[in-house]
Protein backbone atom coordinates (compact mmCIF):
# COMPACT_ATOMS: atom_id res chain seq x y z
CA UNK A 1 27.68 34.47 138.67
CA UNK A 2 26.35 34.06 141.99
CA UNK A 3 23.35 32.13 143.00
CA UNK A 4 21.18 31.57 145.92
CA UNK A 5 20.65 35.16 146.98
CA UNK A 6 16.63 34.99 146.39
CA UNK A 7 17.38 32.25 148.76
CA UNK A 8 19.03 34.10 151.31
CA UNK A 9 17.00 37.29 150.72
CA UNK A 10 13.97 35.30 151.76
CA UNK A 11 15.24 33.40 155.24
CA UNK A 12 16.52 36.43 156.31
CA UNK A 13 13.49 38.52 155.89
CA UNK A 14 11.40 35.72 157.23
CA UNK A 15 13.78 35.20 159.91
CA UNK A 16 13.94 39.21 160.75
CA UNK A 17 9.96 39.23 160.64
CA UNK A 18 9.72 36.26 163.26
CA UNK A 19 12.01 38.28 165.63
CA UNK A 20 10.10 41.20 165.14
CA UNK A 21 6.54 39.47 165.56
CA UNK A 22 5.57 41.11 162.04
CA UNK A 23 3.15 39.81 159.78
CA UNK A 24 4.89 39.50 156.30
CA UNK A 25 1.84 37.54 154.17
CA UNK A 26 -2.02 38.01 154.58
CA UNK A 27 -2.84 41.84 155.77
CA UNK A 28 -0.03 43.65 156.42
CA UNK A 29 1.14 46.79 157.70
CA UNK A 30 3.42 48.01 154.49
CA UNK A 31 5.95 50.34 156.70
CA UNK A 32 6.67 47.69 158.83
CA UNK A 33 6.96 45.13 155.69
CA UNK A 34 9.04 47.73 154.05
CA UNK A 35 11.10 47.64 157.08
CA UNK A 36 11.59 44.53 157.43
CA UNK A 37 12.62 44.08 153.14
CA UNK A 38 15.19 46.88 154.04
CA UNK A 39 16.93 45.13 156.25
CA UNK A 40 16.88 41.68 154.89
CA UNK A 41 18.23 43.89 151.72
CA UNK A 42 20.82 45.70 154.30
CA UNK A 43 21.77 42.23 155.78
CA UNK A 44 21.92 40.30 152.78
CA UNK A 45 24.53 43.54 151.53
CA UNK A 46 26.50 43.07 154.13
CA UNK A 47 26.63 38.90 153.69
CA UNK A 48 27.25 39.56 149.94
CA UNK A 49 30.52 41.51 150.97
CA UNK A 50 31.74 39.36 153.00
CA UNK A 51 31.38 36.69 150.92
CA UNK A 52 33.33 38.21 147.97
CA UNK A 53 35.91 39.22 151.15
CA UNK A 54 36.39 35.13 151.10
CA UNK A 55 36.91 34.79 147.90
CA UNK A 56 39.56 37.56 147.73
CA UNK A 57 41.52 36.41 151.28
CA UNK A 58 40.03 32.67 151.91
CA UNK A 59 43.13 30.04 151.93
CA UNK A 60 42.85 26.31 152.36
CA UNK A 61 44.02 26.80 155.26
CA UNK A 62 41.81 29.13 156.80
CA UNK A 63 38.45 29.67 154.74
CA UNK A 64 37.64 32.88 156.68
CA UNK A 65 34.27 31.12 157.95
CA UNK A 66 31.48 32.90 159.70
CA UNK A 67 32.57 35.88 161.11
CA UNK A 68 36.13 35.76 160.67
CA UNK A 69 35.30 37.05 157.17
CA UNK A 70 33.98 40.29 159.14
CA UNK A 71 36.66 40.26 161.38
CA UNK A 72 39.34 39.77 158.72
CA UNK A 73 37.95 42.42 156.97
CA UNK A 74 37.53 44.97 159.94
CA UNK A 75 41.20 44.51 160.81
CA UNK A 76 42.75 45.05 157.07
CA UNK A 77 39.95 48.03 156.74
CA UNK A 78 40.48 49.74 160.22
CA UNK A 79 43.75 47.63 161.88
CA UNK A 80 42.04 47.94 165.02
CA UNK A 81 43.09 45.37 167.73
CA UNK A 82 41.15 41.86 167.09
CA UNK A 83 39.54 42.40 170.71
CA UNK A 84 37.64 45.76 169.67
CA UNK A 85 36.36 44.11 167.13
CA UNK A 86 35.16 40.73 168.46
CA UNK A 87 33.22 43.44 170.86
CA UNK A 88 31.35 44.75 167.90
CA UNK A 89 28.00 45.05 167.98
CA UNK A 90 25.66 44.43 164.77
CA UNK A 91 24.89 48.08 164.70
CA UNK A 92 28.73 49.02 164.76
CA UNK A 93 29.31 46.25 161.94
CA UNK A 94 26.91 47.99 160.01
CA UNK A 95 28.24 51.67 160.62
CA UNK A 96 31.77 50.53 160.24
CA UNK A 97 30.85 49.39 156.52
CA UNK A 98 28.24 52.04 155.50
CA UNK A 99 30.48 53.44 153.03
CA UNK A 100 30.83 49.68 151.23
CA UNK A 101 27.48 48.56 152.22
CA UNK A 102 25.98 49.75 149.03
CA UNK A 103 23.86 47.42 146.01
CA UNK A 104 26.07 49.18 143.84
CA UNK A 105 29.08 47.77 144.56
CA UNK A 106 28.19 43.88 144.79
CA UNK A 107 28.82 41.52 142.08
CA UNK A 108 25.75 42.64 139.42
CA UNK A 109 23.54 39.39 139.98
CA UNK A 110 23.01 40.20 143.51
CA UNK A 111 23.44 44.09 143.63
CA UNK A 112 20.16 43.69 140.63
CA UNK A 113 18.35 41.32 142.77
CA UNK A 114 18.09 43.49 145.95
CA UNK A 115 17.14 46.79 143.60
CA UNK A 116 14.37 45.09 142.69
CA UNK A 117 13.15 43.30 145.79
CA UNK A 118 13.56 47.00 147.61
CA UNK A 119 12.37 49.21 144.98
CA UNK A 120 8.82 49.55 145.49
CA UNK A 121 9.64 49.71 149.80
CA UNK A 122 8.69 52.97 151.36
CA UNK A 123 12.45 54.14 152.31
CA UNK A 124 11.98 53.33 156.13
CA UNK A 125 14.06 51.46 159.12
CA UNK A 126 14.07 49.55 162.21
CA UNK A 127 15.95 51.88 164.74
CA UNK A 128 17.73 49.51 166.46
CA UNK A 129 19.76 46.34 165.20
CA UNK A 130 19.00 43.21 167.05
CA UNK A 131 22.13 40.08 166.90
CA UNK A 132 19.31 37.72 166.07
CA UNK A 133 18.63 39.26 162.78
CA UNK A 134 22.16 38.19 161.35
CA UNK A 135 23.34 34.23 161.02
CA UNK A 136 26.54 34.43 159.56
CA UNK A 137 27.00 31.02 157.99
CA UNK A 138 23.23 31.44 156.51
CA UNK A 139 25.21 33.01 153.46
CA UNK A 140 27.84 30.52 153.15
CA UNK A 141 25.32 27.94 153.08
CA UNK A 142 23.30 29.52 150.39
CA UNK A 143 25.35 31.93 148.23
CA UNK A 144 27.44 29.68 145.43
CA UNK A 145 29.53 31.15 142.82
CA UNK A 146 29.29 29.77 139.39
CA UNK A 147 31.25 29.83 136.00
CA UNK A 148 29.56 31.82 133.04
């Protein structure tokens, strides 16, 4: 099982709504709320992959870290030169992986916890995908797998 993703699911939404300058407690505007829990939901997706990417490819000798997970991955999926994809921006990350970025295929812990944090959001989006809005470590700080 994996823990920590309420964890992770919460910095990165407050983190995405302190970029934006969007209130996310008190009164609200619930489209931009909504967009701001989709992409927290979108990013934390995207961190949960790349986590389980370490675990599958991760050595002692080279844990995959940050974004070499991304870039690992990228270059198995695609086998495009290392320099394209060091160029990438968050927007092409995210297009790149739309066909994996889905809650249905993460580990069932995780792909259950974002349902239900994104469930009742009105099915809107930011437009544009800012660099700030991603940490890559954040997850590998936060996201621990455990025995059952």
């Amino acid at each position: 099982m994996i823990v920590g993703i309420a964890h992770l699911f919460t910095q990165v939404k407050e983190n995405i709504a302190k970029q934006r300058n969007i209130q996310i407690g008190g009164y609200v505007d619930n489209t931009e709320v909504s967009k701001v829990n989709n992409r927290a939901a979108q990013i934390c997706t995207l961190d949960a992959l790349l986590f389980e990417h370490r675990k599958k490819y991760g050595t002692i000798f080279n844990g995959l870290n940050g974004k070499e997970a991304l870039h690992h991955k990228l270059l198995l999926k695609y086998q495009w030169p290392i320099s394209t994809i060091r160029e990438l921006t968050l927007s092409d990350i995210l297009l790149a992986l739309q066909d994996e970025l889905r809650v249905e295929s993460l580990p069932e812990d995780i792909g259950r916890y974002l349902l239900q944090v994104t469930i009742s959001q009105f099915p809107v989006n930011f437009s544009d995908h800012p660099e700030s809005e991603w940490d890559p470590e954040l997850a590998e700080r936060l996201l621990v797998d455990i025995e059952k």
